[in-house]
Protein backbone atom coordinates (compact mmCIF):
# COMPACT_ATOMS: atom_id res chain seq x y z
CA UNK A 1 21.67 -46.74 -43.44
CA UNK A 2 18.06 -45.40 -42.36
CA UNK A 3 15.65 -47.52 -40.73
CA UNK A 4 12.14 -46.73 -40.47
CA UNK A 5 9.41 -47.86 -38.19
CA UNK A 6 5.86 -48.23 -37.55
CA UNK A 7 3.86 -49.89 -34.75
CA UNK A 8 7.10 -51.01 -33.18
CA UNK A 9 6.18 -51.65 -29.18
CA UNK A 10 5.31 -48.23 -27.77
CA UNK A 11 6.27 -46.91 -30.74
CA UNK A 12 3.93 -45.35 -33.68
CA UNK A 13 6.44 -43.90 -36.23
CA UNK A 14 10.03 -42.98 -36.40
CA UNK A 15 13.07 -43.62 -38.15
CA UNK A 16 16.90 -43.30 -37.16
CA UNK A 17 20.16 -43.08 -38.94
CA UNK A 18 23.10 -44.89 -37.91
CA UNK A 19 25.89 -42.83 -37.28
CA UNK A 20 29.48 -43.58 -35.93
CA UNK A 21 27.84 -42.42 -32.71
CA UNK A 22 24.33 -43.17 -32.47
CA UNK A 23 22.59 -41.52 -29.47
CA UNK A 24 18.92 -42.51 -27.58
CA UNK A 25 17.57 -40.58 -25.05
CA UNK A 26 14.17 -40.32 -23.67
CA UNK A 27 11.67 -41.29 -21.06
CA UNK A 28 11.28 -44.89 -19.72
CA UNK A 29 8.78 -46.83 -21.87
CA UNK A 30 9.10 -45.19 -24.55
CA UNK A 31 10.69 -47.58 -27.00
CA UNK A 32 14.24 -47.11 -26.60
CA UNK A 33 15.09 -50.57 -26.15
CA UNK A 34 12.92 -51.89 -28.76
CA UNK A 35 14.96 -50.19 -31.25
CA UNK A 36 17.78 -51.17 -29.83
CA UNK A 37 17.39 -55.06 -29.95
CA UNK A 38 15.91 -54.62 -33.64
CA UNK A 39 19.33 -53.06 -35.12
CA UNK A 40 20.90 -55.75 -33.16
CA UNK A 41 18.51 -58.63 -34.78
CA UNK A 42 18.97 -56.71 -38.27
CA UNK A 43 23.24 -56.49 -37.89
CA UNK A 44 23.58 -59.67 -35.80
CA UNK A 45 23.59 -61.19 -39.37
CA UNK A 46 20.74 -64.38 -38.24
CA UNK A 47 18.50 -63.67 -40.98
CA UNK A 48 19.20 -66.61 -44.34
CA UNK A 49 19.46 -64.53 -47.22
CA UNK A 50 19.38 -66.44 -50.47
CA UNK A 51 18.75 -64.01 -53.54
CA UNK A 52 17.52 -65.48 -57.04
CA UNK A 53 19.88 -62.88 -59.27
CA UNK A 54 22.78 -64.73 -57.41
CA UNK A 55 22.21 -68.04 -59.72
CA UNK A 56 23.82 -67.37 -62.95
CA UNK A 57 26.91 -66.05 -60.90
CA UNK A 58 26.87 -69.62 -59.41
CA UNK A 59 26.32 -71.76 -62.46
CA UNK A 60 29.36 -69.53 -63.84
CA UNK A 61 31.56 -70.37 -60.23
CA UNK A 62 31.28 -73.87 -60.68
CA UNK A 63 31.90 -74.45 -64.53
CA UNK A 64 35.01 -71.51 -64.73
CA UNK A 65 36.25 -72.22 -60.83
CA UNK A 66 36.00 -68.64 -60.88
CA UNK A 67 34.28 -65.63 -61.56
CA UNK A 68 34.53 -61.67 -61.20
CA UNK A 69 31.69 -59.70 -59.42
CA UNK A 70 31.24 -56.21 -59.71
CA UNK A 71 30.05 -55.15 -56.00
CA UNK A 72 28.20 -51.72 -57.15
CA UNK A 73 27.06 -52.90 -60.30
CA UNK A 74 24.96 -56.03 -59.02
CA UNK A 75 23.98 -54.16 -55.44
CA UNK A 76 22.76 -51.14 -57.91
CA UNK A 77 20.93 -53.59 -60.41
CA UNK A 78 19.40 -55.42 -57.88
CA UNK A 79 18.96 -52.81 -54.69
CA UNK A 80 15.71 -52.98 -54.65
CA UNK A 81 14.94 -56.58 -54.62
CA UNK A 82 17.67 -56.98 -52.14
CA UNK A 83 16.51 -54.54 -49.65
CA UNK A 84 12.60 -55.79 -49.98
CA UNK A 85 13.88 -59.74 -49.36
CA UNK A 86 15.58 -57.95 -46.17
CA UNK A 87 12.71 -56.34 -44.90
CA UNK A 88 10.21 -59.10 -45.18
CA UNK A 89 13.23 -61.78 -43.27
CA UNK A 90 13.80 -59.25 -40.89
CA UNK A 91 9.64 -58.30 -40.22
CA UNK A 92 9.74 -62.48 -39.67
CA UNK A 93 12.44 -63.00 -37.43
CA UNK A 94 11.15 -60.02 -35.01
CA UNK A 95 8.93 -62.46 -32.89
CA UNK A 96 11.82 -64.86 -32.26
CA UNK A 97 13.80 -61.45 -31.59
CA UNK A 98 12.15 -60.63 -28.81
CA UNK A 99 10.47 -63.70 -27.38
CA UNK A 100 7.16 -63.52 -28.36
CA UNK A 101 4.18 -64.23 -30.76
CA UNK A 102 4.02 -63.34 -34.27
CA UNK A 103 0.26 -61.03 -33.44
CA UNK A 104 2.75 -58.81 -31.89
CA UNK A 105 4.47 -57.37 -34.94
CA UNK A 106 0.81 -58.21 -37.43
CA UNK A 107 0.79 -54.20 -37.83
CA UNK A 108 5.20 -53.64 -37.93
CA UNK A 109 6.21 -52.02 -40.85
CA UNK A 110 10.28 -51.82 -41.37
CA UNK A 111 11.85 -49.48 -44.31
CA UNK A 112 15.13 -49.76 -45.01
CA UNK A 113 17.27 -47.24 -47.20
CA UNK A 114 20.95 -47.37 -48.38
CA UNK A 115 22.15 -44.03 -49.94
CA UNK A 116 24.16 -44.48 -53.06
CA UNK A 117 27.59 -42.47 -51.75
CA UNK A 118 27.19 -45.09 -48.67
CA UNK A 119 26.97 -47.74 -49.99
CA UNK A 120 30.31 -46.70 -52.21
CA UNK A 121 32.31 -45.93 -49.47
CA UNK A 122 31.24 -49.74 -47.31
CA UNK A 123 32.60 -51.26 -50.62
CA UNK A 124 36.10 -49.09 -51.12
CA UNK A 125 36.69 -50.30 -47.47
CA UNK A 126 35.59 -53.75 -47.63
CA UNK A 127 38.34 -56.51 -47.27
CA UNK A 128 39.60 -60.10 -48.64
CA UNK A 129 37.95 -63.19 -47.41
CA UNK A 130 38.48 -66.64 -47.53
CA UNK A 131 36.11 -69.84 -46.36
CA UNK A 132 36.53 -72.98 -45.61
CA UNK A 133 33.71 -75.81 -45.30
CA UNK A 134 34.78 -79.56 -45.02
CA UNK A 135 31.50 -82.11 -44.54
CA UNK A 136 30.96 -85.95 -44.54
CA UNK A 137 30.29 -86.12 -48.47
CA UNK A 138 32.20 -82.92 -49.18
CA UNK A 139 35.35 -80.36 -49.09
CA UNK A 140 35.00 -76.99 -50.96
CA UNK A 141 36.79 -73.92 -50.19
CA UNK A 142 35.62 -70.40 -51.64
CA UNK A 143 37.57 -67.31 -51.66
CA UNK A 144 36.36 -63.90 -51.63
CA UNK A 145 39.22 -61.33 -53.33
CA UNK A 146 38.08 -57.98 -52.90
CA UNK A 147 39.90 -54.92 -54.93
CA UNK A 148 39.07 -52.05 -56.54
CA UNK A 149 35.18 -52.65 -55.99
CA UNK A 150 35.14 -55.85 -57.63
CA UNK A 151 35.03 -59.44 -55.79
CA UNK A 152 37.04 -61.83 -57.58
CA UNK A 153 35.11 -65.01 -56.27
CA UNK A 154 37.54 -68.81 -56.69
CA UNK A 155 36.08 -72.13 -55.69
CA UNK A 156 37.92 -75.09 -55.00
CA UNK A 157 36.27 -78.72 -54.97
CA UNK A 158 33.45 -78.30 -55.54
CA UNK A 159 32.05 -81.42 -57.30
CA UNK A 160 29.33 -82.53 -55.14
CA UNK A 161 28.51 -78.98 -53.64
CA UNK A 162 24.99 -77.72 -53.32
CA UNK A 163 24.32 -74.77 -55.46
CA UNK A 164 22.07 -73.42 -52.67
CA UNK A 165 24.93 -73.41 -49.96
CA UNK A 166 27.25 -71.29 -52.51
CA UNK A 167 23.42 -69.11 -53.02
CA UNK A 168 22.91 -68.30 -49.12
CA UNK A 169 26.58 -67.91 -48.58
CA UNK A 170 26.95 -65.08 -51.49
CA UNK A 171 24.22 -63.12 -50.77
CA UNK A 172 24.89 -63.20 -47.20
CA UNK A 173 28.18 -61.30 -48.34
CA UNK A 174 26.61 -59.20 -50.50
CA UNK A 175 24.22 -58.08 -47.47
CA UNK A 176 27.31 -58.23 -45.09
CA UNK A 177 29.03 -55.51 -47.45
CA UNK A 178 25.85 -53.43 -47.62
CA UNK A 179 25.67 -53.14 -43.56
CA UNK A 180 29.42 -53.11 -42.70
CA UNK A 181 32.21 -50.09 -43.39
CA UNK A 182 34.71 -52.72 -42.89
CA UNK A 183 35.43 -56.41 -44.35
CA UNK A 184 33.35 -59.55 -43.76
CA UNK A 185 32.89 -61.45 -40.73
CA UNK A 186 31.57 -57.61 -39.09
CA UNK A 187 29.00 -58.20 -35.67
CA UNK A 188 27.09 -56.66 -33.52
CA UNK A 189 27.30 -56.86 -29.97
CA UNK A 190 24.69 -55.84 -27.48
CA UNK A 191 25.13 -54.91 -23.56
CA UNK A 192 21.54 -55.02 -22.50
CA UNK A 193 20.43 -53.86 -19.16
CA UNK A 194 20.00 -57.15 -17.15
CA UNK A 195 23.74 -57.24 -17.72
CA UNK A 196 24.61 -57.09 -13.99
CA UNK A 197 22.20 -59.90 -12.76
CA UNK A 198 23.44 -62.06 -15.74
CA UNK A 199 26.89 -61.43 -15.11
CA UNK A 200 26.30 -62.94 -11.73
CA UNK A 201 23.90 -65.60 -12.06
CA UNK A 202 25.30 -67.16 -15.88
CA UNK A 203 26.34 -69.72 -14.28
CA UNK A 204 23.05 -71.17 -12.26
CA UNK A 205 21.42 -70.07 -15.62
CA UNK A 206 22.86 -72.40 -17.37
CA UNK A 207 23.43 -75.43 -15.16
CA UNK A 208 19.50 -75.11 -14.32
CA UNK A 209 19.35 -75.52 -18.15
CA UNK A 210 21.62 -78.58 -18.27
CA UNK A 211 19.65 -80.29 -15.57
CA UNK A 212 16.61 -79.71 -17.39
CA UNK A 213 18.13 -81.31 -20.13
CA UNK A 214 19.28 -84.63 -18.27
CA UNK A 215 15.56 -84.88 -16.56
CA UNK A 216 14.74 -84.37 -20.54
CA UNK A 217 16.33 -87.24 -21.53
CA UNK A 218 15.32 -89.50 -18.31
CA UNK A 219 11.85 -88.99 -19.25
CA UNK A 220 12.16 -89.87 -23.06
CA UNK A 221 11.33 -85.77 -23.83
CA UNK A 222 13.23 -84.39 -26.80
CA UNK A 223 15.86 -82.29 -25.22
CA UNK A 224 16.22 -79.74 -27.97
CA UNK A 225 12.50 -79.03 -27.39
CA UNK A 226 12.93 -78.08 -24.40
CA UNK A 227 15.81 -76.16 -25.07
CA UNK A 228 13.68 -74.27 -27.43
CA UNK A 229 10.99 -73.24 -25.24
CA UNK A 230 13.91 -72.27 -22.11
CA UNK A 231 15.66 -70.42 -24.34
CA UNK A 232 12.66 -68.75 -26.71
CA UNK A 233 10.14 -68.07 -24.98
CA UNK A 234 12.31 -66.53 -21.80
CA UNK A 235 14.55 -64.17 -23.06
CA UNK A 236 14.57 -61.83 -26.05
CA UNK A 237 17.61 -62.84 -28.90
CA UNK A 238 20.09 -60.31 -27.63
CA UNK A 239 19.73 -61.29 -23.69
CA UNK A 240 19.82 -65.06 -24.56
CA UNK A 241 23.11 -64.36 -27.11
CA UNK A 242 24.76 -62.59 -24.35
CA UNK A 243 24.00 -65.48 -21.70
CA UNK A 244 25.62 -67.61 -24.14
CA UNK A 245 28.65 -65.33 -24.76
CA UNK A 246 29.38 -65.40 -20.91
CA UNK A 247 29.22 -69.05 -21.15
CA UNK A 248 31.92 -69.22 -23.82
CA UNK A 249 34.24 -67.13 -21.97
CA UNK A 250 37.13 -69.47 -20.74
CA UNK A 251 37.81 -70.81 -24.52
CA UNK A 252 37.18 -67.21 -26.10
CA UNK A 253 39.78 -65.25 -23.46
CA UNK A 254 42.37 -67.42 -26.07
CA UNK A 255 42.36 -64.64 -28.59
CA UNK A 256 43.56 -60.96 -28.01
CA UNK A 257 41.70 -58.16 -29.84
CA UNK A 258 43.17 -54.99 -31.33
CA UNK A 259 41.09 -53.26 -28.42
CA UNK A 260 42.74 -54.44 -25.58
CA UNK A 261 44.05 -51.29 -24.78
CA UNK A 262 40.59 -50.04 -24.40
CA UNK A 263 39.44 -52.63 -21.83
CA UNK A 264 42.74 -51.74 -19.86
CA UNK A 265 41.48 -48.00 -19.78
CA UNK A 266 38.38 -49.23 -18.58
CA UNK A 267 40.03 -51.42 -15.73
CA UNK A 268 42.50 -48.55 -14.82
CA UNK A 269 40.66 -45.43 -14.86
CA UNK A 270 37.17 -46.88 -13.87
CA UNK A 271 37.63 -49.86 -11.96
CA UNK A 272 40.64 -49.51 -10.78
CA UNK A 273 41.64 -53.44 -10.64
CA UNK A 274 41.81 -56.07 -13.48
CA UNK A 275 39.40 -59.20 -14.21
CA UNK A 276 40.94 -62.83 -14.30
CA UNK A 277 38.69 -65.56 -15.84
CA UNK A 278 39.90 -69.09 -15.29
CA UNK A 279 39.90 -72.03 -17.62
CA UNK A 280 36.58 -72.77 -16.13
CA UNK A 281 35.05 -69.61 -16.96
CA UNK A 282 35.24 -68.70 -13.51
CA UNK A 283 35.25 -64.97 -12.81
CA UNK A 284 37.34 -63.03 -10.51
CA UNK A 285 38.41 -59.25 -9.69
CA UNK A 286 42.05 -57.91 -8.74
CA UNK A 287 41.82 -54.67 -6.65
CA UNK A 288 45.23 -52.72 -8.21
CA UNK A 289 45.50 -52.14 -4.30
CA UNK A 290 45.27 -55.53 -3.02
CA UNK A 291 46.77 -59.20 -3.60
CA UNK A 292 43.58 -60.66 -2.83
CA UNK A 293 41.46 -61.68 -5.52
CA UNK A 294 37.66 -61.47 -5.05
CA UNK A 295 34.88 -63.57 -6.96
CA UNK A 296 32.66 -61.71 -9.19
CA UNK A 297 30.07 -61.99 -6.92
CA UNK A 298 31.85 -60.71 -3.60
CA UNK A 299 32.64 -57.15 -6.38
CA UNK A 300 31.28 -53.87 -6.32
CA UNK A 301 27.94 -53.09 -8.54
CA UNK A 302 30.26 -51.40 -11.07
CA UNK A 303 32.95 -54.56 -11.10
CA UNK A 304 29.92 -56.24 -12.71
CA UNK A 305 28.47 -54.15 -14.58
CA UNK A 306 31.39 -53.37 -16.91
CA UNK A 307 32.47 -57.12 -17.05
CA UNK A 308 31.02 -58.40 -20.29
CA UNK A 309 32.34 -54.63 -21.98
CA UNK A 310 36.10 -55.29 -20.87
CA UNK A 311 35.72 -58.59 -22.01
CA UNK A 312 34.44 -58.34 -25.60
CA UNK A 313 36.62 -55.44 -26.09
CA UNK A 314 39.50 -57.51 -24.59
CA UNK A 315 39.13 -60.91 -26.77
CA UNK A 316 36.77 -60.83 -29.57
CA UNK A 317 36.46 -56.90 -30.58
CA UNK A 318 37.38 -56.34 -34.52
CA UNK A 319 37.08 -53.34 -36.72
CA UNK A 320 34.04 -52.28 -37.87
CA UNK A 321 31.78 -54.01 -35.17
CA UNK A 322 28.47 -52.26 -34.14
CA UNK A 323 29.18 -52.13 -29.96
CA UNK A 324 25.47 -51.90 -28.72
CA UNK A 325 25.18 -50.40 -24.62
CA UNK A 326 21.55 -50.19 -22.97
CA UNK A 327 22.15 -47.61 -20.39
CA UNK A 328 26.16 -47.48 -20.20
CA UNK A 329 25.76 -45.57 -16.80
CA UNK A 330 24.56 -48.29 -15.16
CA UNK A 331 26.14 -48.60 -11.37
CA UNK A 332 28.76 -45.51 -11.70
CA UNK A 333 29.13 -42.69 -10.32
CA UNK A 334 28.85 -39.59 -12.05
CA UNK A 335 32.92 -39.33 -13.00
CA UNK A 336 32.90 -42.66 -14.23
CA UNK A 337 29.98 -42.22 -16.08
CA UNK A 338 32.24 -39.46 -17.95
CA UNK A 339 35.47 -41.92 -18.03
CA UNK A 340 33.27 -44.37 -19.92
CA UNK A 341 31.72 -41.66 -22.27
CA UNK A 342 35.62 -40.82 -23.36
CA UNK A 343 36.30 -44.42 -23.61
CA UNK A 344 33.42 -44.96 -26.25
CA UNK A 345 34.34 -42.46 -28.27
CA UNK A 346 37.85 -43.65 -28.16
CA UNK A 347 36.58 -46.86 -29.69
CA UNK A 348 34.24 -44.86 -32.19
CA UNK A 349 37.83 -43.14 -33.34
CA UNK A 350 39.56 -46.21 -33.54
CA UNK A 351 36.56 -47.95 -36.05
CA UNK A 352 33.67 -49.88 -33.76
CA UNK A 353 30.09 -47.85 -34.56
CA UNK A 354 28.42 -47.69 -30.87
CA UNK A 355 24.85 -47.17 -30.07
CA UNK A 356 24.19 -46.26 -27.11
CA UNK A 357 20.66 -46.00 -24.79
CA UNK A 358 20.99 -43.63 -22.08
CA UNK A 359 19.33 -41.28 -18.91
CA UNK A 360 22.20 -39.77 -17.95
CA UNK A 361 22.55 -36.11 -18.49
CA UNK A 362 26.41 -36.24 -17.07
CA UNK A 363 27.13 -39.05 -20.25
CA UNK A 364 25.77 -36.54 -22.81
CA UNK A 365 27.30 -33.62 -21.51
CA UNK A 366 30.85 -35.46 -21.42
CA UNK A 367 29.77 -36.71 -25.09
CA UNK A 368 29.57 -32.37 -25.69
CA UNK A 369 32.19 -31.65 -24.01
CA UNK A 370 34.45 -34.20 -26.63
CA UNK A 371 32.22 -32.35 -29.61
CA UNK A 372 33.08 -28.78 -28.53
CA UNK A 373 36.61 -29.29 -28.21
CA UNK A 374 36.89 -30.93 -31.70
CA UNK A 375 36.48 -27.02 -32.65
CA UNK A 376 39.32 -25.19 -33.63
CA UNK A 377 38.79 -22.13 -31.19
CA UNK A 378 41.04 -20.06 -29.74
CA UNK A 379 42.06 -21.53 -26.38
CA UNK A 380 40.80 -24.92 -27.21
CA UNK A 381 43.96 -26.83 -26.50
CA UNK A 382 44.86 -25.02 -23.26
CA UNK A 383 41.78 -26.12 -22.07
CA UNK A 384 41.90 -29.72 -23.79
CA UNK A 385 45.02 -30.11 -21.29
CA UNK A 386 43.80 -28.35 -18.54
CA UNK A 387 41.10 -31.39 -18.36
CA UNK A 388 43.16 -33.80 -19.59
CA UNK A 389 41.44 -34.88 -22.56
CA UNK A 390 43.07 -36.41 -25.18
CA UNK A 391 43.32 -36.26 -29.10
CA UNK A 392 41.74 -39.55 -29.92
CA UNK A 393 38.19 -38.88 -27.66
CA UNK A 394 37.43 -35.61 -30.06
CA UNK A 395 34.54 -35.96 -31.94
CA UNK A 396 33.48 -34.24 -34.80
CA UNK A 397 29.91 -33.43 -34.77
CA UNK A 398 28.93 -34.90 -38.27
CA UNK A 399 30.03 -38.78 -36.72
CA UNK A 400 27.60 -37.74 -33.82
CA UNK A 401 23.43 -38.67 -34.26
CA UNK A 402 21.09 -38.59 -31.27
CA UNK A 403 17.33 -39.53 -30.89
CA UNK A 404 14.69 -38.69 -28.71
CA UNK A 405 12.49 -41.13 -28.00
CA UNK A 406 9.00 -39.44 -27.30
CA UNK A 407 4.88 -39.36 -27.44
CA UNK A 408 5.10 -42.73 -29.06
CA UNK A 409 7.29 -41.64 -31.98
CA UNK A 410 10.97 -41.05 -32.89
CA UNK A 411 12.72 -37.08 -33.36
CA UNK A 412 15.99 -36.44 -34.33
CA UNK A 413 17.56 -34.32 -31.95
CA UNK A 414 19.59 -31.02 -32.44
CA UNK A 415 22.92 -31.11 -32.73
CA UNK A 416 25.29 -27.89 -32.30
CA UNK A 417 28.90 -28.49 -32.98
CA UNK A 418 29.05 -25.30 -30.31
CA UNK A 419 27.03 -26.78 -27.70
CA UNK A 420 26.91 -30.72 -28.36
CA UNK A 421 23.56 -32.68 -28.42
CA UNK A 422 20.79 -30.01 -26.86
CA UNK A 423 18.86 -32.54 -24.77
CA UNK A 424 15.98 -31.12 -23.79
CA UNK A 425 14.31 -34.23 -22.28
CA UNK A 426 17.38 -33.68 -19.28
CA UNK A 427 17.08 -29.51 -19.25
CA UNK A 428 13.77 -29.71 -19.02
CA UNK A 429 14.12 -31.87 -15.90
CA UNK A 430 16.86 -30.11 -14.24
CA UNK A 431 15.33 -26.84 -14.65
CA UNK A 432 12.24 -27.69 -12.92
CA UNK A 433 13.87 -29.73 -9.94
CA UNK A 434 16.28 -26.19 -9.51
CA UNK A 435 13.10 -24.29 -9.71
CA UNK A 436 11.05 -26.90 -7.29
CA UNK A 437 14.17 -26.80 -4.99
CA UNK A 438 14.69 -22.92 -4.53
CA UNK A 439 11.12 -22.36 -3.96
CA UNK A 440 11.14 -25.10 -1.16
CA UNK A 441 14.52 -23.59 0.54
CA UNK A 442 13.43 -19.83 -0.08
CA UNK A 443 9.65 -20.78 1.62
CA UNK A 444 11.76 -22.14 4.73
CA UNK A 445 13.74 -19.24 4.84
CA UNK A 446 10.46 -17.21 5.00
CA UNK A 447 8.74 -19.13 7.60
CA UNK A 448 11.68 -18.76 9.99
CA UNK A 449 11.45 -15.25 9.58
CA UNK A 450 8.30 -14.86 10.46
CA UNK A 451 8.62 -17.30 13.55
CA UNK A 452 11.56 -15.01 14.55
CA UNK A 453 9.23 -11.71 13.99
């Protein structure tokens, strides 16, 4: 999928691919971000999409009970329409995105395009799905077989059933298949920067919220009003959806993700400790060195950085997710900024799609290192165990994209399956501090020779 954009923030015109890897670099203010929470707005799957062609297929559904759907035949016939209803949702929902008035976005143009061969391949790897809706004046169930690129679609009890709920339910699939490599029920979830701070303070956050509620209600004030205008016109979508993630985490620790392994690498090799949350949604840290066990806030910087990462991957991770980071290097120390740069790319191997933000030169060089030694060159494993790097953190350099974020617009960046990512925007940087800092040490050396002379 390529998504193009115009008059986005700081931002005048650009457009990215999404990769299995998907790579941002660049200089402070210079839109990074922006991007970031739009894929998140456009994947999070918020938008109600309720296409006309979808109809007949209904009127069919409800007489027969069921119905087969040919997935690249109706996406093909009806591409265009589909994509255009997207784009004009999407250019809607961008002020509630990010917090802020509609004038904003007046000049935002977003252009979406689905290749045919990709859109081919998201279909031969989507997956059965069933759903289940049971309402005061109604119980309906509608299954979703999927095989051989065709949806066989079967609805049960339907008598009273609204054909709009069975229209915005459909094409929400249809869209679902379009975005996804894997299944239905795909997400996207997004790390952003203030993760540290929120990680610590959820907690206030929130019961400040419920007090404003209960004044709410003592002074005869609609208390979903006011949650509105807390919630809206405070935070941007993905910060307020990840406030409300940490708020669910005592019920959601219930389920165990195929990732859990991952999170475990992350608490071994990073943190070196594990993180307990109680049935309150209390957290706490366990040093692997020590019985005691510390409250988040009482943790190191990196403790709570990486908490909401270790827990998603932990409980609620699932194939063919979109795993968003804003600056993954956040709090760590150069190694660990490596350590986590293998552990993405684990994940990336193992079917999530990560995008990640980043100014760390060490992260992209470890992200090279992993693209180099996917080579077959002579010497390549020797050295693959010399630095203990293992099979599954390889990367080939066609799942790899990177952009650079610059001058108000959007370049793709090189990429050498011999060298990596060339990030310029970091050797450009480095070279001149090297330069700045041997012509500061060489003119000390020169003025002590003369005060010697």
């Amino acid at each position: 999928m390529k998504i193009d954009f115009e008059i986005l923030g700081g931002i005048d015109k650009g457009g990215i691919e999404l990769n299995d890897f998907t790579l941002f670099c660049g200089k402070n203010n210079s839109g990074k971000t922006y991007v970031m929470y739009s894929l998140y707005g456009l994947l999070d799957n918020q938008l109600n999409f309720s296409f006309d062609f979808v109809k007949p297929i209904i009127d069919k559904l409800k007489q027969e009970g069921s119905y087969t759907l040919d997935i690249a035949g109706i996406i093909a016939e009806h591409q265009g329409e589909i994509i255009r209803h997207i784009e004009e949702l999407f250019k809607d929902y961008l002020p509630n995105l990010f917090g802020v008035t509609a004038s904003e976005f007046s000049n935002t143009k977003i252009k979406l395009d689905f290749s045919h061969d990709e859109i081919e391949k998201k279909i031969k790897h989507s997956e059965s799905f069933s759903y289940s809706r049971k309402d005061l004046f109604n119980s309906w169930k509608l299954t979703l077989n999927v095989d051989s690129g065709k949806i066989q679609l079967t609805l049960d009890k339907a008598d009273r059933l609204e054909d709009r709920i069975l229209q915005f339910f459909i094409s929400e699939r249809l869209v679902e298949i379009m975005f996804f490599d894997c299944g239905f029920e795909n997400h996207s979830f997004l790390l952003p920067a203030e993760r540290a701070g929120i990680n610590l303070f959820f907690k206030e956050l929130f019961s400040i919220r419920n007090l404003l509620v209960q004044q709410a209600q003592n002074d005869n004030v609609n208390p979903m009003h006011l949650l509105n205008d807390v919630l809206k016109s405070r935070y941007a979508e993905p910060v307020k959806n990840y406030m409300q993630f940490l708020n669910r985490i005592g019920s959601d620790q219930i389920e165990v993700s195929n990732y859990s392994e991952y999170a475990q690498a992350l608490e071994k090799n990073v943190l070196g400790g594990k993180y307990k949350v109680d049935d309150f949604g209390n957290v706490f840290f366990l040093p692997a060195d020590s019985k005691n066990k510390l409250p988040l806030h009482f943790s190191s910087s990196t403790v709570k950085t990486l908490f909401g990462l270790v827990f998603y991957l932990e409980h609620l991770a699932k194939k063919g997710d979109y795993l968003m980071i804003d600056e993954p290097e956040l709090n760590l120390h150069p190694d660990n900024q490596r350590q986590v740069a293998r552990v993405l790319a684990q994940l990336v191997n193992a079917g999530l799609k990560v995008v990640v933000s980043t100014h760390s030169d060490y992260f992209v060089r470890e992200l090279n290192n992993l693209i180099m030694l996917k080579k077959d060159f002579p010497g390549a494993a020797d050295l693959q165990k010399k630095y203990g790097y293992q099979d599954n953190e390889l990367l080939a350099g066609k799942q790899v994209s990177a952009y650079l974020f610059d001058d108000k617009t959007i370049t793709p960046m090189i990429l050498d399956e011999e060298e990596g990512v060339i990030a310029e925007t970091f050797n450009d940087v480095i070279n001149k501090q090297n330069q700045s800092s041997n012509e500061i040490y060489y003119a000390m050396q020169d003025a002590k020779e003369l005060e010697n002379w």
